[in-house]
C-alpha atoms as a PDB file:
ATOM      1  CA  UNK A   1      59.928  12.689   0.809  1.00  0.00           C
ATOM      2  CA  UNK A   2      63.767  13.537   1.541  1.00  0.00           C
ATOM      3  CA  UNK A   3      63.917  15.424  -1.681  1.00  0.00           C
ATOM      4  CA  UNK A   4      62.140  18.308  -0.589  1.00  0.00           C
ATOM      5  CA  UNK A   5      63.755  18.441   2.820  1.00  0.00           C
ATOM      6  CA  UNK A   6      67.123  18.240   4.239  1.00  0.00           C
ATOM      7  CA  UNK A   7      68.131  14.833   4.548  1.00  0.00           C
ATOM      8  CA  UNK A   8      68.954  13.450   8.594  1.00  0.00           C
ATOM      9  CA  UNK A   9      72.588  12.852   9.077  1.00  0.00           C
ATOM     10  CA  UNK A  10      73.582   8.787   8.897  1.00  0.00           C
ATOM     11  CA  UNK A  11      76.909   7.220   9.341  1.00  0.00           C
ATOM     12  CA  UNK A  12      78.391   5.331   6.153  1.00  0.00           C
ATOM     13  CA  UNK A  13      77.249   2.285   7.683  1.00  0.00           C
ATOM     14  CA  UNK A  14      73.618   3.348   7.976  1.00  0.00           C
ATOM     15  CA  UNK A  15      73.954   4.268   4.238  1.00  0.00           C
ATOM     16  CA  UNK A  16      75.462   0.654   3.721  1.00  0.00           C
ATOM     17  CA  UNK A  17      72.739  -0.881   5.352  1.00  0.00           C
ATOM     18  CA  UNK A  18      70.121   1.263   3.429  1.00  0.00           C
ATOM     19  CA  UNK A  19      71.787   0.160   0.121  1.00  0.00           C
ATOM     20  CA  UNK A  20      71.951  -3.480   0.902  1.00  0.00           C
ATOM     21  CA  UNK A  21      67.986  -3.213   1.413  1.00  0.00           C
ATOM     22  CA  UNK A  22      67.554  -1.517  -1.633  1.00  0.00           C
ATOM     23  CA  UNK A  23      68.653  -4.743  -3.745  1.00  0.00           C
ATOM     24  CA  UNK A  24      66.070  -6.529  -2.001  1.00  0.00           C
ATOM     25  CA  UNK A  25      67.711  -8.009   1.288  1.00  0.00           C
ATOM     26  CA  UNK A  26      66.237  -8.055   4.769  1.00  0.00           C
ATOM     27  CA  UNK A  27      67.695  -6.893   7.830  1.00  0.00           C
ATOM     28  CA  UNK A  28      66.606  -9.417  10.756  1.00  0.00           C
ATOM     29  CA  UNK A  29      67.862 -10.615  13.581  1.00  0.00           C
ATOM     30  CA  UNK A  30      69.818 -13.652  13.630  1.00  0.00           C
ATOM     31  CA  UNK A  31      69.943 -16.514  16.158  1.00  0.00           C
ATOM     32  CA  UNK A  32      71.158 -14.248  19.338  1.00  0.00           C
ATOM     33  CA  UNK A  33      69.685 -11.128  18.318  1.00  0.00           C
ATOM     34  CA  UNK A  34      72.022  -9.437  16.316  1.00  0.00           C
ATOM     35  CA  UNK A  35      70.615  -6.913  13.448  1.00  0.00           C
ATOM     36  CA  UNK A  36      71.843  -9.036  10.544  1.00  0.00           C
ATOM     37  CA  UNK A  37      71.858  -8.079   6.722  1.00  0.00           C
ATOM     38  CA  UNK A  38      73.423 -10.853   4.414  1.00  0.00           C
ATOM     39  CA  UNK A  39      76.618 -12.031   6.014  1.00  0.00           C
ATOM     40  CA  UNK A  40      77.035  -8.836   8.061  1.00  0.00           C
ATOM     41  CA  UNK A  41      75.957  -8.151  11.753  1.00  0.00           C
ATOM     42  CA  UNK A  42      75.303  -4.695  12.653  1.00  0.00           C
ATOM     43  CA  UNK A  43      74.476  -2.731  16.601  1.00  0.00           C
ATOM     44  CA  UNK A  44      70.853  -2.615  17.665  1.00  0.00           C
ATOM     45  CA  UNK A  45      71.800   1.401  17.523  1.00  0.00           C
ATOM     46  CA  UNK A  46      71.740   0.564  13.460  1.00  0.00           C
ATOM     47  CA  UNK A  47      68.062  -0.575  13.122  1.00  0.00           C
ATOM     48  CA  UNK A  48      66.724   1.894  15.645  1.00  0.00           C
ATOM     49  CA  UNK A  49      67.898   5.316  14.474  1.00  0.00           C
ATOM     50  CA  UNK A  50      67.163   3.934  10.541  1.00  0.00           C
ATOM     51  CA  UNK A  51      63.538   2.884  11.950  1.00  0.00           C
ATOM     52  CA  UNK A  52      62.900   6.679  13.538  1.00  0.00           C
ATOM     53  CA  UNK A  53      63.810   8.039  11.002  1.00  0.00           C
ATOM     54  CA  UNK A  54      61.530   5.964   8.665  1.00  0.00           C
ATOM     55  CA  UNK A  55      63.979   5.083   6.412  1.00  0.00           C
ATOM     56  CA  UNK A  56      63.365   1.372   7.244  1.00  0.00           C
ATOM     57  CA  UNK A  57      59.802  -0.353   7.985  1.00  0.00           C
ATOM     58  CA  UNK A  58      58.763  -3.931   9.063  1.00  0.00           C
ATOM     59  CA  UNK A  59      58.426  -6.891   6.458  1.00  0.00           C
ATOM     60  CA  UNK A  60      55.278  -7.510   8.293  1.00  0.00           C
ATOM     61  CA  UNK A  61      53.700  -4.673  10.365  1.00  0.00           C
ATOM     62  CA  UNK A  62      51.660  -6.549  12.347  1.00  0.00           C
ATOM     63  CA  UNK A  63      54.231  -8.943  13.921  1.00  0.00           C
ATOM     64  CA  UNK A  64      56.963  -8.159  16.170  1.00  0.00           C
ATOM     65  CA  UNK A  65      60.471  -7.459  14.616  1.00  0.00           C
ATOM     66  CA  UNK A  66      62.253 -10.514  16.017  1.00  0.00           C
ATOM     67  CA  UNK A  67      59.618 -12.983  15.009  1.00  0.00           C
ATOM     68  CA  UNK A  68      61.476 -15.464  12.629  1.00  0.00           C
ATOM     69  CA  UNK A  69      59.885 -14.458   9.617  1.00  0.00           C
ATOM     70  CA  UNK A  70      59.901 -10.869  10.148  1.00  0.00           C
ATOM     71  CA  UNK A  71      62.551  -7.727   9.748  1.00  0.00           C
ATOM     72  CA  UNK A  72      63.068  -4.201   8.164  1.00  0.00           C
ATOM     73  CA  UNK A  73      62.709  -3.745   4.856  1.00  0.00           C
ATOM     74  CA  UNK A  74      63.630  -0.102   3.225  1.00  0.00           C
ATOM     75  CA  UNK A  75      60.890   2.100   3.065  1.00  0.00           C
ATOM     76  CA  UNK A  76      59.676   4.809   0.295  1.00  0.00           C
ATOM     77  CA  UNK A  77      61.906   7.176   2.381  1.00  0.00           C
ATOM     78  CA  UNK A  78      64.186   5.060   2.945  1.00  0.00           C
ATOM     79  CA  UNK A  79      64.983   4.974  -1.017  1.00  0.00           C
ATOM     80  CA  UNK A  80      64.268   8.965  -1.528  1.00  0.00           C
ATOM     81  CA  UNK A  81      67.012   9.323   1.317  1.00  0.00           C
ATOM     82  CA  UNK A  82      68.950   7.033  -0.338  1.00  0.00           C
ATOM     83  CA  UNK A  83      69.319   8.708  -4.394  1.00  0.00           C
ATOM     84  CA  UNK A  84      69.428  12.432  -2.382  1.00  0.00           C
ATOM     85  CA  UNK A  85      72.439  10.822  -0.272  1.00  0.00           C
ATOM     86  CA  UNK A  86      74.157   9.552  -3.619  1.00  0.00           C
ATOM     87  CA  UNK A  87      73.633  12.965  -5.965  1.00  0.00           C
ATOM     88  CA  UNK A  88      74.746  15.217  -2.881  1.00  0.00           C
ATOM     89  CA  UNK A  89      77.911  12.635  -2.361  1.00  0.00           C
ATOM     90  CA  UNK A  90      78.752  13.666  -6.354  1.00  0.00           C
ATOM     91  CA  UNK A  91      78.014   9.855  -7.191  1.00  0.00           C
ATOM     92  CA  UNK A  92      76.555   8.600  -9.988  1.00  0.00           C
ATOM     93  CA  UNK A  93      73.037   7.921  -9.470  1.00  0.00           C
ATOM     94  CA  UNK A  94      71.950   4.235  -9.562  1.00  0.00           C
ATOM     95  CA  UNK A  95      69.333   2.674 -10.451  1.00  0.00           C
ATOM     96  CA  UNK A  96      67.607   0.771  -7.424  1.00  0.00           C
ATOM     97  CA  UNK A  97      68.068  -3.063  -7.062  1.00  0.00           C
ATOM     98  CA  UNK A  98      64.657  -4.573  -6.972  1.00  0.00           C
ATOM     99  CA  UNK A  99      64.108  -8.275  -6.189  1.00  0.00           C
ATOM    100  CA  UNK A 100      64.221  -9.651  -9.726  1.00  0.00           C
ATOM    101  CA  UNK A 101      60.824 -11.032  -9.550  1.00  0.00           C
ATOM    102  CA  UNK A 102      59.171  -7.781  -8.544  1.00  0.00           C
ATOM    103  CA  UNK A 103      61.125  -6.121 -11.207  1.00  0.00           C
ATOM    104  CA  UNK A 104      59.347  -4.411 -13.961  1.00  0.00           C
ATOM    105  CA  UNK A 105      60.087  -7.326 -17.089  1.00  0.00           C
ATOM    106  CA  UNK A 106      58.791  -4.924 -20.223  1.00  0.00           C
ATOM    107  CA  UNK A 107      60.130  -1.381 -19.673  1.00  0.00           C
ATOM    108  CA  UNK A 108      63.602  -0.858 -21.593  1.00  0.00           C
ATOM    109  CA  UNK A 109      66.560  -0.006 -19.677  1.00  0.00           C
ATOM    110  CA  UNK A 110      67.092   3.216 -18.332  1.00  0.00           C
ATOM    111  CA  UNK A 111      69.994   5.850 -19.550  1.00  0.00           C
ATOM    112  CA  UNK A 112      71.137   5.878 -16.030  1.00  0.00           C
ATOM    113  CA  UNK A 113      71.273   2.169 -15.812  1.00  0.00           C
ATOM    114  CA  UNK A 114      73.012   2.023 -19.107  1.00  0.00           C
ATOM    115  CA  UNK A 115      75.596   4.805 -18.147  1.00  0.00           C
ATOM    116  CA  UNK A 116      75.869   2.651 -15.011  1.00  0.00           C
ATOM    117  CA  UNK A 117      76.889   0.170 -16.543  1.00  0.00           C
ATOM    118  CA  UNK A 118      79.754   1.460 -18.541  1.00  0.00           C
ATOM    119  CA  UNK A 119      81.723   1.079 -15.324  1.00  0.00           C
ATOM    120  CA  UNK A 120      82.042  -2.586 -15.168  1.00  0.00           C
ATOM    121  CA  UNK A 121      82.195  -2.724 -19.045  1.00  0.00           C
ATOM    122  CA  UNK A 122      79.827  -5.868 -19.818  1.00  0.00           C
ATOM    123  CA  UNK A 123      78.040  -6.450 -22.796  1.00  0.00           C
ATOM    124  CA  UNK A 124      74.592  -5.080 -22.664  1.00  0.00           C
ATOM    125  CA  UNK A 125      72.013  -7.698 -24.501  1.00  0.00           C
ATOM    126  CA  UNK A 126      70.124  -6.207 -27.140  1.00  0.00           C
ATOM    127  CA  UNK A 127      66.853  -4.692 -26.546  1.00  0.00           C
ATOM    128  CA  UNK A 128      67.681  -5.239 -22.554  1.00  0.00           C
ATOM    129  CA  UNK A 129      65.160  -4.251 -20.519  1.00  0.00           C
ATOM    130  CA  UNK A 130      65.095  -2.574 -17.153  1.00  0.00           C
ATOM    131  CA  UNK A 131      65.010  -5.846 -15.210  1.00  0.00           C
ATOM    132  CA  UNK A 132      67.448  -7.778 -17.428  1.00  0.00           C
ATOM    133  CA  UNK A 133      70.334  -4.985 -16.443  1.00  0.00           C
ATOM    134  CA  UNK A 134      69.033  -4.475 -12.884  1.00  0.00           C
ATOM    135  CA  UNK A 135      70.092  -8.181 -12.895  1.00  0.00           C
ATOM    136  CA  UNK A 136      73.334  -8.075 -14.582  1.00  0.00           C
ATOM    137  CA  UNK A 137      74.381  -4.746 -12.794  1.00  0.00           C
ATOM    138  CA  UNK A 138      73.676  -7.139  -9.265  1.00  0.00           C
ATOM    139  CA  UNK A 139      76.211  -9.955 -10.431  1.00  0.00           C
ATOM    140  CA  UNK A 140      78.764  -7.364 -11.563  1.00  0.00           C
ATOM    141  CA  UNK A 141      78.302  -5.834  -7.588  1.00  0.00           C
ATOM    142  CA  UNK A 142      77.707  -8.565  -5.693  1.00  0.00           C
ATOM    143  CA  UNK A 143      80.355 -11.045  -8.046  1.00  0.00           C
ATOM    144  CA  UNK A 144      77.434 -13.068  -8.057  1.00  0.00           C
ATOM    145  CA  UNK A 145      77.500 -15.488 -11.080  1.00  0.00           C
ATOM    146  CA  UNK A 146      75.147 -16.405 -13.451  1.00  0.00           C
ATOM    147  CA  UNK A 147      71.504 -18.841 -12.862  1.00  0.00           C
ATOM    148  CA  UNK A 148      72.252 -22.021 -14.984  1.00  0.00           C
ATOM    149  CA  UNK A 149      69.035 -23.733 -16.451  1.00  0.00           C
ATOM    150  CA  UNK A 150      69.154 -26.384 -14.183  1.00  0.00           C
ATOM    151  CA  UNK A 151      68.683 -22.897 -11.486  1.00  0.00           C
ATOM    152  CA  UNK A 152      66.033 -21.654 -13.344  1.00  0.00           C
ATOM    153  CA  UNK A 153      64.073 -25.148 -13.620  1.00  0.00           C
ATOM    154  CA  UNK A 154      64.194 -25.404 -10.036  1.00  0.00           C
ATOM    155  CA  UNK A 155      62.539 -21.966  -9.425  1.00  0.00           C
ATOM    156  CA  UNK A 156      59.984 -22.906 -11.585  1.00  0.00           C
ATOM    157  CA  UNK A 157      59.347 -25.798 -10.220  1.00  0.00           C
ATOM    158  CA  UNK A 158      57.950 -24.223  -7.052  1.00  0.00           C
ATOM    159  CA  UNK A 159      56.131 -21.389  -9.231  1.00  0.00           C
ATOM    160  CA  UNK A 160      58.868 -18.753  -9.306  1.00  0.00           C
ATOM    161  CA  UNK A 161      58.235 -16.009 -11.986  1.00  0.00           C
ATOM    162  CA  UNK A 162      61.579 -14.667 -13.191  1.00  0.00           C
ATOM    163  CA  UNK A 163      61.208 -11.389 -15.524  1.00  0.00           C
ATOM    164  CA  UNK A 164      65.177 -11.669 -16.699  1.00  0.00           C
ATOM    165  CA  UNK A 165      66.637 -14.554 -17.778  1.00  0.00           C
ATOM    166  CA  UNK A 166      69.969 -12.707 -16.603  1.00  0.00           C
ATOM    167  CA  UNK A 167      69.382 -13.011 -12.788  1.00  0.00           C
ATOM    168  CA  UNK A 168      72.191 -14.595 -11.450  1.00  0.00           C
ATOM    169  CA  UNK A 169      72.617 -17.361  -9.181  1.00  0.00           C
ATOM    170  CA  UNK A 170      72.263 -15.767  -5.457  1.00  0.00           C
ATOM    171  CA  UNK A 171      69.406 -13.697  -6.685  1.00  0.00           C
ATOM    172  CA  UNK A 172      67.581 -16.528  -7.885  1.00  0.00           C
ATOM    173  CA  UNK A 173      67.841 -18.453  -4.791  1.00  0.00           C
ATOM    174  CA  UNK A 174      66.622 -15.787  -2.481  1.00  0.00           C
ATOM    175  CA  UNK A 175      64.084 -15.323  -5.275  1.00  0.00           C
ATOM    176  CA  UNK A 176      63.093 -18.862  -4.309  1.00  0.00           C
ATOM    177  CA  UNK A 177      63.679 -18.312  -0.686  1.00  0.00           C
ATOM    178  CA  UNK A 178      61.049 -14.845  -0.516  1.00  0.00           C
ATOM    179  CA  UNK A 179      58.274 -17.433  -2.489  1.00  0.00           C
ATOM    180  CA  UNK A 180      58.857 -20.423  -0.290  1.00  0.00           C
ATOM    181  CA  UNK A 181      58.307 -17.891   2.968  1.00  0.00           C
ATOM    182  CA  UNK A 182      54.978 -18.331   3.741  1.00  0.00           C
ATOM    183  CA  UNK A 183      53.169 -20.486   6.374  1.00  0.00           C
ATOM    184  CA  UNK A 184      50.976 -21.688   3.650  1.00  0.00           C
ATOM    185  CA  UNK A 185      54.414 -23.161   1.504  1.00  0.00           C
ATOM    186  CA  UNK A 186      56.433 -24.933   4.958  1.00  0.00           C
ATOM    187  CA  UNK A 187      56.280 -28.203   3.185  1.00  0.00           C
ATOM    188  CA  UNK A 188      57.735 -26.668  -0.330  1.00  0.00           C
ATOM    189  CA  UNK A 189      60.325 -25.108   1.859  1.00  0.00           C
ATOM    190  CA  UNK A 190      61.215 -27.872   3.951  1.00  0.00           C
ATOM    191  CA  UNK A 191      62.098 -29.846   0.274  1.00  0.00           C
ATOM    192  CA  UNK A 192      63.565 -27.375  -0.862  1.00  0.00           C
ATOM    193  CA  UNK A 193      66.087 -27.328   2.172  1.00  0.00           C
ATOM    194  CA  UNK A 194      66.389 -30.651   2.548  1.00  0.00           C
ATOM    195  CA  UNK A 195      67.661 -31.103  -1.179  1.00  0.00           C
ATOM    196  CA  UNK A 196      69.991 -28.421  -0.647  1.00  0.00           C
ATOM    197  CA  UNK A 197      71.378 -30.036   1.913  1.00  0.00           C
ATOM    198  CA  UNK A 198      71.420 -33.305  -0.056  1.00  0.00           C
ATOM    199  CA  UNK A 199      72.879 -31.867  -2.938  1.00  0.00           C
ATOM    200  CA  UNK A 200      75.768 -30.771  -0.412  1.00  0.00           C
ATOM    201  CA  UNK A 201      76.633 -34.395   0.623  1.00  0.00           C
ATOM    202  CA  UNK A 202      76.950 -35.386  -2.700  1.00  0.00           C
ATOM    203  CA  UNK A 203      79.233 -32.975  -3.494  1.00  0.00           C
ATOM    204  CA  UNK A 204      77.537 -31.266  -6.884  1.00  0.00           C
ATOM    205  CA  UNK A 205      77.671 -34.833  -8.179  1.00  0.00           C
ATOM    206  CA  UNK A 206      74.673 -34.986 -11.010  1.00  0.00           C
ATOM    207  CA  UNK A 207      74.492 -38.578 -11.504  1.00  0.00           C
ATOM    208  CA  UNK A 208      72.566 -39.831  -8.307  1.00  0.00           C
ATOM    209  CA  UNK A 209      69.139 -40.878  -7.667  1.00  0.00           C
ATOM    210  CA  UNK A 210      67.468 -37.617  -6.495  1.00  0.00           C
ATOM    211  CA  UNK A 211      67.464 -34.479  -9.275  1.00  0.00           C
ATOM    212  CA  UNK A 212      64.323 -32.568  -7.875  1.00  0.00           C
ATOM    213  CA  UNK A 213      63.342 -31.515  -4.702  1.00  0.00           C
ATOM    214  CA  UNK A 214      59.847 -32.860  -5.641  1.00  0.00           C
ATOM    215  CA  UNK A 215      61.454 -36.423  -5.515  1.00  0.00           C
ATOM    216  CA  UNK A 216      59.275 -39.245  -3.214  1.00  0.00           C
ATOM    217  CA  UNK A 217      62.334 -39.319  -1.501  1.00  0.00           C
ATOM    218  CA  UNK A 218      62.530 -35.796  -0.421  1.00  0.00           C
ATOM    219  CA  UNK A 219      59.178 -35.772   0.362  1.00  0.00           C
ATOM    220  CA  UNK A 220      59.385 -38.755   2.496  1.00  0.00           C
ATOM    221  CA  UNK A 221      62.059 -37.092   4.577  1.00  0.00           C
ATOM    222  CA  UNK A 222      59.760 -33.756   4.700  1.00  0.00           C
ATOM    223  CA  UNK A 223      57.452 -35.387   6.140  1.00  0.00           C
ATOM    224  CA  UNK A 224      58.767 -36.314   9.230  1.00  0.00           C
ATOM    225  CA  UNK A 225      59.916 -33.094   9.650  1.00  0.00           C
ATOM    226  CA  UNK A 226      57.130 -30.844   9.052  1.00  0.00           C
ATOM    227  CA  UNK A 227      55.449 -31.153  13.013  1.00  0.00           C
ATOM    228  CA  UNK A 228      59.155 -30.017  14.330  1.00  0.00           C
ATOM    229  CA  UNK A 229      58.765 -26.567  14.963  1.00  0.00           C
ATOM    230  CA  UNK A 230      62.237 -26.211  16.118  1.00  0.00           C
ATOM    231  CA  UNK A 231      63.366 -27.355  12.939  1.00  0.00           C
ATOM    232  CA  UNK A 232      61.346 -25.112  11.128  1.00  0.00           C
ATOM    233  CA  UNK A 233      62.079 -21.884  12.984  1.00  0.00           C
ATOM    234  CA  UNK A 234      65.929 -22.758  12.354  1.00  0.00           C
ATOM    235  CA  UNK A 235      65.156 -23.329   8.270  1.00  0.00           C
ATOM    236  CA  UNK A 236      63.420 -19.644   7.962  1.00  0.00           C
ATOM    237  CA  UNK A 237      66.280 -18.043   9.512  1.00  0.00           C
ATOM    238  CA  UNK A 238      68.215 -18.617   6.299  1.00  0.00           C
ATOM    239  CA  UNK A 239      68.812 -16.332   3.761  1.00  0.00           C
ATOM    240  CA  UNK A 240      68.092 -17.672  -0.073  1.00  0.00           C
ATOM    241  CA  UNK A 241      71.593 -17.337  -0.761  1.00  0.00           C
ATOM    242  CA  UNK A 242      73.076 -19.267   1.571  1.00  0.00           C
ATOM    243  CA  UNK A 243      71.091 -22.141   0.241  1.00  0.00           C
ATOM    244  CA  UNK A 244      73.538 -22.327  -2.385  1.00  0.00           C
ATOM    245  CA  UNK A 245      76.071 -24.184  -0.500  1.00  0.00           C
ATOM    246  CA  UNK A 246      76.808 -25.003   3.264  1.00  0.00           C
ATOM    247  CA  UNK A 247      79.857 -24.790   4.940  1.00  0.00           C
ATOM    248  CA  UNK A 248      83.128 -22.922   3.163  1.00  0.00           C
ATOM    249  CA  UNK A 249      84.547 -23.114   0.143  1.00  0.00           C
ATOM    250  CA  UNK A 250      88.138 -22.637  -0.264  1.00  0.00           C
ATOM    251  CA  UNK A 251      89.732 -21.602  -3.366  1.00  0.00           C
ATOM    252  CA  UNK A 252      93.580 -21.781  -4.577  1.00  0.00           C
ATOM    253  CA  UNK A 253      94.777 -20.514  -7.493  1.00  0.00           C
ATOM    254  CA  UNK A 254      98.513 -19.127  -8.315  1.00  0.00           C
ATOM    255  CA  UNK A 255      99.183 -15.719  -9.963  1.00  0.00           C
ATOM    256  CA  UNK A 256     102.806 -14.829 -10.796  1.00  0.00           C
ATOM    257  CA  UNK A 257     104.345 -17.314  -9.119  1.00  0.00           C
ATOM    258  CA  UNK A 258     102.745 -16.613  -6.303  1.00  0.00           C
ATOM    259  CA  UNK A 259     100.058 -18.697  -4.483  1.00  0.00           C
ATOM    260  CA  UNK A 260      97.090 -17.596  -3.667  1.00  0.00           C
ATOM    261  CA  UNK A 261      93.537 -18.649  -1.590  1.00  0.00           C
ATOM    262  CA  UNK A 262      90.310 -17.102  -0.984  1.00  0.00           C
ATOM    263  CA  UNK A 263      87.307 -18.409   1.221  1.00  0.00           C
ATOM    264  CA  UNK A 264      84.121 -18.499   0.537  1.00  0.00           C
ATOM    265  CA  UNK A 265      80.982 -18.789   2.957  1.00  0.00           C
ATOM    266  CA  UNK A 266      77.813 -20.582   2.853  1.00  0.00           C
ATOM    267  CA  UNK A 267      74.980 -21.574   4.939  1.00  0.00           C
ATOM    268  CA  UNK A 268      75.792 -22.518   8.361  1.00  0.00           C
ATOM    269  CA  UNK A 269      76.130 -26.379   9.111  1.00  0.00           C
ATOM    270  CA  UNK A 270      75.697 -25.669  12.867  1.00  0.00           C
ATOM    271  CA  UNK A 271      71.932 -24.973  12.650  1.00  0.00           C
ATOM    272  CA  UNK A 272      69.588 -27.822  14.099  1.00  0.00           C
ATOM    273  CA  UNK A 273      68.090 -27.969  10.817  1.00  0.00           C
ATOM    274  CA  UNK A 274      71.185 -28.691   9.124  1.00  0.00           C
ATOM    275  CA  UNK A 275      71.944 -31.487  11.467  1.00  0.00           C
ATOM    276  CA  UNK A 276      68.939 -33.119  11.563  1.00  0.00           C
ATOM    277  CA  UNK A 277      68.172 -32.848   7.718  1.00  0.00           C
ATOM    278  CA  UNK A 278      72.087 -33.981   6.799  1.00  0.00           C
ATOM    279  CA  UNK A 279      71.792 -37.164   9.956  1.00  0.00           C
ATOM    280  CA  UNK A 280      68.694 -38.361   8.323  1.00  0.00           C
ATOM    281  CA  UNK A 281      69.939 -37.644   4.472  1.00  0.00           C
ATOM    282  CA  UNK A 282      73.177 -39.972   5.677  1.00  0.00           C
ATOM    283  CA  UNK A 283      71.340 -42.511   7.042  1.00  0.00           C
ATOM    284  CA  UNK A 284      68.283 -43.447   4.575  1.00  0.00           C
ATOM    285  CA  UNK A 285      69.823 -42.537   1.627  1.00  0.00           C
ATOM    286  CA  UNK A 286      74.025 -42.604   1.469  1.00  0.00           C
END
């Protein structure tokens, strides 16, 4: 463990990297290779000097680090490193970011999570518990937003255990996303895509046909997709979140007189999958 030894030297964006896995993402490698964690593309250098120094480990040990369901994951190390890096940098310590459904649902908060807190000055529920403000402290850092029902219903739909009714919206999709990524679950994943992708074309709209991703219709559709490997290789290399929406979002508002726009990114339209799933959505059932 790092705490008993001098910790190796890492750039800033090493220690990025290492704190983006410790909220549960994966670093893989996207579509041409590049080390990719979220939205952010990193140098193969990255990966490999994290990986000798074990502060990073493969998802799945047995199965090359490029295969399409595969990539780094922190290690134990990784997250000693990681708390020894933030006391010696005279931060306050954090508490670490587990995927909300491995998160402990019964133990109270911590005192370090609620001094953490302080700092983006939320209301802390009563009785919270160490999972409900690992959650909220992950929307307040990420400006994630909160799950709606209608979110939560869909996760449990597919089986999804959720120990904090607090998790917000991108951490219940890749929630949803880590359950779905199995071999055993391609057809649950395959609906779950394709009504992502249908919810898309009809804009957020609630009053259509199709409200679950178990629908006939959905599963019609699925199944003429499920033999297409190529379809399926391009559907795993998503990330939970990004099932959200596709495409960009682009939002005005004016402050002071002044105008003002920010964009924001979803799941790429330019995948195979997207095309084929959206052409076939368009043509059976707008």
């Amino acid at each position: 463990m790092y705490s008993t030894k001098k910790p190796p030297k890492v750039s800033r964006v090493m220690v990025g990297v290492l704190d983006e896995l410790s909220k549960g993402m994966i670093l893989y490698y996207d579509h041409i290779n590049r080390p990719t964690v979220g939205m952010r593309h990193f140098g193969e250098s990255t990966p490999k000097k994290l990986s000798e120094l074990g502060l990073i480990e493969k998802r799945s040990p047995s199965k090359n680090i490029k295969y399409v369901r595969n990539g780094y994951v922190i290690s134990k190390d990784g997250l000693s490193f990681l708390e020894q890096y933030r006391d010696n940098n005279g931060k306050q310590k954090k508490e670490t970011s587990l995927p909300p459904s491995k998160a402990n649902d019964s133990s109270p908060a911590t005192q370090s999570q609620l001094d953490y807190a302080k700092k983006y000055n939320f209301k802390i529920p009563q009785n919270a518990t160490s999972a409900d403000l690992s959650c909220l402290l992950t929307i307040a850092e990420r400006r994630d937003k909160p799950s709606t029902e209608r979110d939560k219903e869909f996760a449990r739909i597919f089986g999804v255990k959720l120990n904090s009714q607090y998790i917000g919206k991108k951490g219940l999709f890749n929630c949803i996303k880590w359950e779905l990524d199995d071999p055993s679950r391609d057809m649950d994943l395959l609906c779950w895509f394709i009504f992502r992708v249908y919810r898309g074309l009809v804009e957020g709209n609630i009053n259509v046909p199709i409200k679950t991703p178990k629908d006939q219709a959905i599963k019609s559709i699925a199944e003429q997709f499920i033999e297409n490997d190529k379809i399926m290789r391009s559907i795993y290399k998503y990330e939970g979140m990004d099932l959200i929406f596709f495409g960009t979002y682009i939002y005005n508002w004016t402050y002071e007189g002044e105008d003002w726009e920010k964009t924001y990114y979803g799941g790429s339209k330019a995948t195979t999958a997207y095309k084929e799933v959206s052409l076939s959505l368009r043509i059976q059932m707008l």
